[in-house]
Protein backbone atom coordinates (compact mmCIF):
# COMPACT_ATOMS: atom_id res chain seq x y z
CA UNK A 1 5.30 -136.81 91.55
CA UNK A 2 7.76 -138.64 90.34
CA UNK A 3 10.77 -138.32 92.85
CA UNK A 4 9.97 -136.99 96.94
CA UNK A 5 10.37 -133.34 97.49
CA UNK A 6 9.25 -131.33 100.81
CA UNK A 7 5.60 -131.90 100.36
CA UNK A 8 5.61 -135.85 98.86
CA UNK A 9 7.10 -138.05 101.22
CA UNK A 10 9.49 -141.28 99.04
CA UNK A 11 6.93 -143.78 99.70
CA UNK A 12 3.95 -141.29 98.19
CA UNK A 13 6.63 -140.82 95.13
CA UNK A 14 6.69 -142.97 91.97
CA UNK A 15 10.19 -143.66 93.21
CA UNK A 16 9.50 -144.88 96.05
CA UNK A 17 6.37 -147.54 94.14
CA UNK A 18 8.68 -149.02 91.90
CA UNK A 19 9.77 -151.98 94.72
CA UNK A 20 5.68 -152.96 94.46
CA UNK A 21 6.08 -153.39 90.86
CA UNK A 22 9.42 -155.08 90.82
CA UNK A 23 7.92 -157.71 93.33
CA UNK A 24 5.76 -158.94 91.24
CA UNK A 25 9.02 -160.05 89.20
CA UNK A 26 7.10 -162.53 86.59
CA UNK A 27 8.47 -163.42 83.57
CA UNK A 28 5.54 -161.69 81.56
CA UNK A 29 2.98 -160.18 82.56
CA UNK A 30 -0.06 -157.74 80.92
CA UNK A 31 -0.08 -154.25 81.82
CA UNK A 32 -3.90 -154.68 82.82
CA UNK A 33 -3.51 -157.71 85.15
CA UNK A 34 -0.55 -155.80 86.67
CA UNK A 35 -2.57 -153.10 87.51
CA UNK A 36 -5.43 -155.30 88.66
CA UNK A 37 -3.04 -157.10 91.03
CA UNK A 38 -1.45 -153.60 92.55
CA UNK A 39 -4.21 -150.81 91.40
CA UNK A 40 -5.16 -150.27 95.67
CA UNK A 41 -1.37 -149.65 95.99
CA UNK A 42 -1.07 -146.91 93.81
CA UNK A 43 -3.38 -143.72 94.12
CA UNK A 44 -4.49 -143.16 90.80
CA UNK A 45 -3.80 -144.86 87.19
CA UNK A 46 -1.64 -141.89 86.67
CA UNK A 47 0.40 -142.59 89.45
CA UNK A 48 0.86 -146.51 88.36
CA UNK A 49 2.00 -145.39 84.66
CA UNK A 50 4.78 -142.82 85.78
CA UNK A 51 5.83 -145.73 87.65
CA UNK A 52 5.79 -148.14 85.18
CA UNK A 53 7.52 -145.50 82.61
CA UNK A 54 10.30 -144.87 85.52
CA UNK A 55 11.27 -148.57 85.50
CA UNK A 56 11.40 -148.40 81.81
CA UNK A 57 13.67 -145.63 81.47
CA UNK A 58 15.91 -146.99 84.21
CA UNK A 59 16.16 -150.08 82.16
CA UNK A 60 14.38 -152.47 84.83
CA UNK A 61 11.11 -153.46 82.78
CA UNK A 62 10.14 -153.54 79.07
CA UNK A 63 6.80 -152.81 78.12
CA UNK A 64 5.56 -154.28 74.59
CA UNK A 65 2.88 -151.24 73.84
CA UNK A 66 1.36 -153.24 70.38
CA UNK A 67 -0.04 -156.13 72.73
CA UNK A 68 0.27 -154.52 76.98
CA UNK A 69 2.96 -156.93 77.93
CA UNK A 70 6.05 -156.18 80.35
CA UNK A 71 8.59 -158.03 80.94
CA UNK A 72 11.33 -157.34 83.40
CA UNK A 73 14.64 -156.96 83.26
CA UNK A 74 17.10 -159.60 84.12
């Protein structure tokens, strides 16, 4: 789920993930060692992607989808 409601608390929402990704504020990083690094934080792959496109959309990450590489926002 991508934002809470009655049944998904914020911190079980993709909204509420996006601070564990935006920690990990490297320059660059790869889309596979980002999910290596924060994979136990996130419930399923599914979960980590919505995330991932979230931040995108709200401008805070670019993702590179020809070679896996994000790189966050300034």
């Amino acid at each position: 789920m991508i934002v809470p409601n009655k049944v998904i608390t914020l911190r079980e929402s993709a909204l509420g993930r996006t601070p564990l990704i935006l920690r990990e504020k490297a320059t660059q990083t790869n889309l596979v060692s980002l999910y290596d690094k924060l994979g136990k934080e996130f419930e399923s792959i599914d979960q980590f992607l919505l995330t991932i496109d979230l931040l995108y959309i709200l401008g805070q990450i670019d993702v590179d989808l020809s070679t896996g590489v994000v790189t966050y926002a300034n």
